[in-house]
C-alpha atoms as a PDB file:
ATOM      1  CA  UNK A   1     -54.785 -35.700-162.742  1.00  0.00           C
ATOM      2  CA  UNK A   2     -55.652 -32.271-162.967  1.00  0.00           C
ATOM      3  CA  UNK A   3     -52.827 -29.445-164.246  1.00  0.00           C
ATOM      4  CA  UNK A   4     -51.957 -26.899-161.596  1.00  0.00           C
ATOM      5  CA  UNK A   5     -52.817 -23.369-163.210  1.00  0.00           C
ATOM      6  CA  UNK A   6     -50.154 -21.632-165.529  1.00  0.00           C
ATOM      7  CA  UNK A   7     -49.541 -18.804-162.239  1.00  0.00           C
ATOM      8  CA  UNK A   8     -48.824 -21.762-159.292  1.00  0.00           C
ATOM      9  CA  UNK A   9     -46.382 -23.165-161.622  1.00  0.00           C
ATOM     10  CA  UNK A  10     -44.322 -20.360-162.435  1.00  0.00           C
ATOM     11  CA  UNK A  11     -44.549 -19.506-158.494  1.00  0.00           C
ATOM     12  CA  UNK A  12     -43.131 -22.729-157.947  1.00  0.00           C
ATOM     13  CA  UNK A  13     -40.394 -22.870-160.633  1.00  0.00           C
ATOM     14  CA  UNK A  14     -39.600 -18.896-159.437  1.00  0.00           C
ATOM     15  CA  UNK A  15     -39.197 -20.732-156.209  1.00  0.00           C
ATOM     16  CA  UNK A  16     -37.318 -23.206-156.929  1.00  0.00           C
ATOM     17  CA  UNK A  17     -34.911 -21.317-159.118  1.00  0.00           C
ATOM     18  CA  UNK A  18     -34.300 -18.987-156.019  1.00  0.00           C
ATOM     19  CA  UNK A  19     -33.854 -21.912-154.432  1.00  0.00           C
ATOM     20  CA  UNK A  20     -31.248 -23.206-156.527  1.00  0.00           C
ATOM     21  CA  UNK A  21     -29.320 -19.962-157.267  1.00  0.00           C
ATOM     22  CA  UNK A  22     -29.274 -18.791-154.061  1.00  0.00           C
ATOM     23  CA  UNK A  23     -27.697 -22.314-153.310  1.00  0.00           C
ATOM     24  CA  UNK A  24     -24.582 -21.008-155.497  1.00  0.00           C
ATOM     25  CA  UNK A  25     -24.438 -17.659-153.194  1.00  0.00           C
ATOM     26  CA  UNK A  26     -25.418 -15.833-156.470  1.00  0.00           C
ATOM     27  CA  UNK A  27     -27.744 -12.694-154.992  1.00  0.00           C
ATOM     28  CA  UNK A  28     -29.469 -11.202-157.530  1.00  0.00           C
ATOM     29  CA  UNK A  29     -32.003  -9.324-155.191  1.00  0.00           C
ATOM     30  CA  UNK A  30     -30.934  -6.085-153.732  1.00  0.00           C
ATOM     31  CA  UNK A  31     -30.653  -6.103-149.658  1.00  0.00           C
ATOM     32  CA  UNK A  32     -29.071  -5.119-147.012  1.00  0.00           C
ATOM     33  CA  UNK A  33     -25.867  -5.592-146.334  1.00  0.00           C
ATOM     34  CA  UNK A  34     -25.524  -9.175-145.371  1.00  0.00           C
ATOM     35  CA  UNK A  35     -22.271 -10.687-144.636  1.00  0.00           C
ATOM     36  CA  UNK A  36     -23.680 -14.854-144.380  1.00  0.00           C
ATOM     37  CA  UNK A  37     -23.773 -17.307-146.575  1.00  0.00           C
ATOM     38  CA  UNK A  38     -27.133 -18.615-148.291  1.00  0.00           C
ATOM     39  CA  UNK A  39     -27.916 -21.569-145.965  1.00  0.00           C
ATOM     40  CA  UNK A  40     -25.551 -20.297-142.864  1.00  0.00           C
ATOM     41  CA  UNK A  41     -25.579 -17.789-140.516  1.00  0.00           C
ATOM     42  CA  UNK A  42     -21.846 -17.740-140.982  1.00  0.00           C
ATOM     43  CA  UNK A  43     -19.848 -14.248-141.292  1.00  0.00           C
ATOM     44  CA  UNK A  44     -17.061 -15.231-143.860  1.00  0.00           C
ATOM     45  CA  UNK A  45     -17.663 -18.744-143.990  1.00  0.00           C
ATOM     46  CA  UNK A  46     -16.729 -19.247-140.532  1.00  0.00           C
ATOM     47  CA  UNK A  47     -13.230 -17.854-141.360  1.00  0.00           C
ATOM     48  CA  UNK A  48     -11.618 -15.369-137.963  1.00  0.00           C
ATOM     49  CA  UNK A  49     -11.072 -11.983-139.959  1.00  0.00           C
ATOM     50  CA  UNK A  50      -9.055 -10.390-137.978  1.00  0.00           C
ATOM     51  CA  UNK A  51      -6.183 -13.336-138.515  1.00  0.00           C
ATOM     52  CA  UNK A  52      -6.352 -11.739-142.441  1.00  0.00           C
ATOM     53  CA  UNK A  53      -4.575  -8.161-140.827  1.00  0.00           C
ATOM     54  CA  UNK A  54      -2.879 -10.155-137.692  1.00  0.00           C
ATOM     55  CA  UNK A  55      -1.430 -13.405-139.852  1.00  0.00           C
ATOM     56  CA  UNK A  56      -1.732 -12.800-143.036  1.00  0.00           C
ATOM     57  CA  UNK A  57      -3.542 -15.394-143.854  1.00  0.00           C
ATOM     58  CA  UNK A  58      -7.100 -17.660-143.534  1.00  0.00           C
ATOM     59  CA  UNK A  59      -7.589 -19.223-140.161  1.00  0.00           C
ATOM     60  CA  UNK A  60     -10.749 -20.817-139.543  1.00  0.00           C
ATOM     61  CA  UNK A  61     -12.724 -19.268-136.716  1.00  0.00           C
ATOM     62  CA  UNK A  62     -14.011 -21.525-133.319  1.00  0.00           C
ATOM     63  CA  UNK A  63     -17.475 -21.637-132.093  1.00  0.00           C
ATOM     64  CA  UNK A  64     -16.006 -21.357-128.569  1.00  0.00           C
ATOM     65  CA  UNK A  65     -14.845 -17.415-129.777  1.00  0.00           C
ATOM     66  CA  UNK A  66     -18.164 -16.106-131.278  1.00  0.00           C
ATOM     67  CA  UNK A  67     -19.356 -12.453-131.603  1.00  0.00           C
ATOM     68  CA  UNK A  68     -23.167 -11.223-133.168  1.00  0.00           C
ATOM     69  CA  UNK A  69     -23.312  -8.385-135.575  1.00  0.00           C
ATOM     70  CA  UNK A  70     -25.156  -7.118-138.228  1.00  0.00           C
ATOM     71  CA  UNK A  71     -27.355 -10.202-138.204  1.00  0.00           C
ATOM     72  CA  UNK A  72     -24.662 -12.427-138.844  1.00  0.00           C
ATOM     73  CA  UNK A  73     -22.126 -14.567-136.367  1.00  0.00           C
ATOM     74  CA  UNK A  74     -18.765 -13.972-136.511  1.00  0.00           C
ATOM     75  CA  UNK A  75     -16.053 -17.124-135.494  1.00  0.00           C
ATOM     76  CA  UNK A  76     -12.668 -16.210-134.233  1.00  0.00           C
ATOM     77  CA  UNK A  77      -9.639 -18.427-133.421  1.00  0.00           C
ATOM     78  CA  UNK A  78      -9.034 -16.466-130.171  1.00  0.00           C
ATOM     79  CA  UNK A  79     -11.024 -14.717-127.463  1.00  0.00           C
ATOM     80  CA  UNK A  80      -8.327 -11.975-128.305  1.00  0.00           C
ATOM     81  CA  UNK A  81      -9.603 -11.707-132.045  1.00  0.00           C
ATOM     82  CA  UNK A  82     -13.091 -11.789-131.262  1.00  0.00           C
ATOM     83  CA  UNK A  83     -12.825  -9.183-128.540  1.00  0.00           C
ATOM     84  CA  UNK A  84     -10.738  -6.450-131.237  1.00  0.00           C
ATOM     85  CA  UNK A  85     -13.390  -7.265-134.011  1.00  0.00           C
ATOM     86  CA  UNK A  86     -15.992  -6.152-131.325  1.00  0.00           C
ATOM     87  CA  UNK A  87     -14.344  -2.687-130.598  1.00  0.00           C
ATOM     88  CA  UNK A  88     -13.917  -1.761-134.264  1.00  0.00           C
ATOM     89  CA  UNK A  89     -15.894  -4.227-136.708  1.00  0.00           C
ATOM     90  CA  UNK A  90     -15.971  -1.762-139.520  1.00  0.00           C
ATOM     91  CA  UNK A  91     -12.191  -2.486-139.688  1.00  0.00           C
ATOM     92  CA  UNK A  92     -12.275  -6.066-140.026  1.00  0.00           C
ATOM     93  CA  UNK A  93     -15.337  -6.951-141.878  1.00  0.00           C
ATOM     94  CA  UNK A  94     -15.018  -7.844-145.747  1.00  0.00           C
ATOM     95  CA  UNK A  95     -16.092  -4.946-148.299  1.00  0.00           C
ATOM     96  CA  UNK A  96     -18.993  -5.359-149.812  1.00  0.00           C
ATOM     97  CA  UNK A  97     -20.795  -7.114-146.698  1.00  0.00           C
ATOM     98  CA  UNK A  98     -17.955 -10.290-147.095  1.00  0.00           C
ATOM     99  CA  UNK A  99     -19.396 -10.874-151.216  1.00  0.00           C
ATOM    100  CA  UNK A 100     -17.292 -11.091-154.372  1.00  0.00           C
ATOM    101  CA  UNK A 101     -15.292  -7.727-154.982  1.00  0.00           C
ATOM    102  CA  UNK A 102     -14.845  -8.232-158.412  1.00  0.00           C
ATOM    103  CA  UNK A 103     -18.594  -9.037-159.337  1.00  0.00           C
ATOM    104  CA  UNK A 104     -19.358  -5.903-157.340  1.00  0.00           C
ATOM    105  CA  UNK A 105     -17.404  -3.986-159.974  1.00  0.00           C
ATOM    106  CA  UNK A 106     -19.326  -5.524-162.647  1.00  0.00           C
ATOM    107  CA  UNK A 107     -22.652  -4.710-161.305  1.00  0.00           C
ATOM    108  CA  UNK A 108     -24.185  -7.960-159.710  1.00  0.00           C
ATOM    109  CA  UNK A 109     -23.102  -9.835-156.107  1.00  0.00           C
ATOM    110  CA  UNK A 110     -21.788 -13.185-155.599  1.00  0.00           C
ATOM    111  CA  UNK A 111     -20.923 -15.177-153.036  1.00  0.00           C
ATOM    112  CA  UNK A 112     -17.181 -13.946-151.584  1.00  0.00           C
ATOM    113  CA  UNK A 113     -14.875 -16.950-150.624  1.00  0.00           C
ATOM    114  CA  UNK A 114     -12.837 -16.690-147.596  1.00  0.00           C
ATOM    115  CA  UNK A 115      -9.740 -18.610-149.189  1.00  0.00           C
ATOM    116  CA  UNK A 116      -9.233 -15.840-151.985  1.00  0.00           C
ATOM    117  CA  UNK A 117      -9.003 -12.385-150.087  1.00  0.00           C
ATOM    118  CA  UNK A 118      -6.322  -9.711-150.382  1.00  0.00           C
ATOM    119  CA  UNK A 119      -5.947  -6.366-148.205  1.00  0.00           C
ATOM    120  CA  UNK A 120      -6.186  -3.153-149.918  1.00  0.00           C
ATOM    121  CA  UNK A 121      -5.321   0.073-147.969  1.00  0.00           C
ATOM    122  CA  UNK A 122      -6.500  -1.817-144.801  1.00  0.00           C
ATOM    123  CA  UNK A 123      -9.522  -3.075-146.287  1.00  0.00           C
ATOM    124  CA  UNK A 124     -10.185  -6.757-146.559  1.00  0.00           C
ATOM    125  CA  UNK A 125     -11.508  -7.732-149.994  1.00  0.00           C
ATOM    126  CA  UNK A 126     -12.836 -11.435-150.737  1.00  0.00           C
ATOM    127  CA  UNK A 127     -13.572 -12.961-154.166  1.00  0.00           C
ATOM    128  CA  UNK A 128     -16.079 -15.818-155.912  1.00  0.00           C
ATOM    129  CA  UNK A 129     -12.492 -18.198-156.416  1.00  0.00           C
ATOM    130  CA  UNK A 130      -8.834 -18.299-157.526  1.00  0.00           C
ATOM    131  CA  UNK A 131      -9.819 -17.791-161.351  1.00  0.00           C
ATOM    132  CA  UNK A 132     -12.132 -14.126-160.440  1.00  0.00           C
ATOM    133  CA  UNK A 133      -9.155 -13.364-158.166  1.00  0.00           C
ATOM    134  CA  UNK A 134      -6.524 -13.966-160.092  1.00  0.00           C
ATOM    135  CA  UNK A 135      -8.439 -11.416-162.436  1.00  0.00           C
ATOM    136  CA  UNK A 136      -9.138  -9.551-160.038  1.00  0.00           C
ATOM    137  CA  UNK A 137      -5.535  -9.007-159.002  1.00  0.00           C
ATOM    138  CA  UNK A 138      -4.756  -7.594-161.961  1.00  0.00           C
ATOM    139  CA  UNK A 139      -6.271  -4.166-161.404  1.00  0.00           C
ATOM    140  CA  UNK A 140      -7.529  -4.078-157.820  1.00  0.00           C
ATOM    141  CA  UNK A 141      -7.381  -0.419-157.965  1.00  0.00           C
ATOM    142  CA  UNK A 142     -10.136  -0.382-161.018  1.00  0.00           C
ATOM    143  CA  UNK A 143     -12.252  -2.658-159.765  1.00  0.00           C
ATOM    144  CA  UNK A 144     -12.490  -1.048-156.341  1.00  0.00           C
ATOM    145  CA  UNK A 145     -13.237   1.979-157.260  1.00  0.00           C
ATOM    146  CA  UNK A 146     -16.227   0.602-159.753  1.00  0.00           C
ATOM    147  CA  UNK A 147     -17.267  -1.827-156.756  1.00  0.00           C
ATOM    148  CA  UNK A 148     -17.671   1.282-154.571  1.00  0.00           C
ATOM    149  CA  UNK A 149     -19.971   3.207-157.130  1.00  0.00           C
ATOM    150  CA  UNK A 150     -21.602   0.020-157.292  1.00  0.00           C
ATOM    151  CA  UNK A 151     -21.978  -1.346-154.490  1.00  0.00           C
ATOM    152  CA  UNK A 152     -24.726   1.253-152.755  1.00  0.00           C
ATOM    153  CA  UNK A 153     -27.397   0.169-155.311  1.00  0.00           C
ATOM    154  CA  UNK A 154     -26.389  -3.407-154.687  1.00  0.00           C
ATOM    155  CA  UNK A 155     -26.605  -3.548-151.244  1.00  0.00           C
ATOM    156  CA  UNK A 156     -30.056  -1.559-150.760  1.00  0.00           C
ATOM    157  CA  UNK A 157     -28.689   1.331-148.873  1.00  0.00           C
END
């Protein structure tokens, strides 16, 4: 059987590294900011983000209650939720296009989950899991402020 040359096989295990990275919602590439999932076209994991400022807590969104932006599709529990995150989206969406806050502040993204979020001065902030939040939540202030400066060479813009 004949090898496949040195330059298809790196292609191919570059591929399917990406492949299995991007499977972890580890983005290493800089982009736009994109507030999906890897393999969905999910806004916060399907999670209704106004319920984070209206109930203080994670409610899963509906596909009956469904709004498009910025490439991504947004679920809310309620016609009501959906129609306030289309007048204002800006103040509902996650920072840091819904990834983890605290990996912003150290200078890569990763995947934000929806089940360990915390407002900060009306902003909605999600992280990678409870461990990264729970450090995290020991200096939000900090690590805002270093996932801002960040976050503009992360994102692409």
């Amino acid at each position: 059987m004949a090898q496949q040359p040195l330059v298809g096989r790196r292609s191919l295990l570059a591929t399917a590294a990406a492949a299995i990275l991007g499977s972890t919602g580890l983005s290493f590439a800089a982009g736009p900011e994109i507030y999906t999932g890897t393999l969905s076209s999910l806004a916060a994991g399907g999670y209704d983000v106004v319920a984070y400022f209206s109930e203080g807590r994670p409610v899963r969104g509906s596909a009956s209650h469904t709004h498009q932006w910025k490439g991504a599709t947004w679920r809310f529990a309620s016609a009501a939720a959906r129609d306030a995150f289309a007048a204002n989206p800006e103040r509902y969406a996650p920072a840091y296009g819904g990834h983890c806050s605290w990996a912003a502040s150290q200078g890569y993204r990763a995947a934000g989950d929806p089940r360990h979020w915390r407002i900060v001065d009306g902003r909605l902030f999600l992280n990678y899991n409870a461990s990264v939040h729970r450090t995290w939540l020991a200096g939000p202030a900090g690590f805002i402020r270093a996932a801002d400066r960040n976050w503009s060479s992360l994102s692409g813009r």
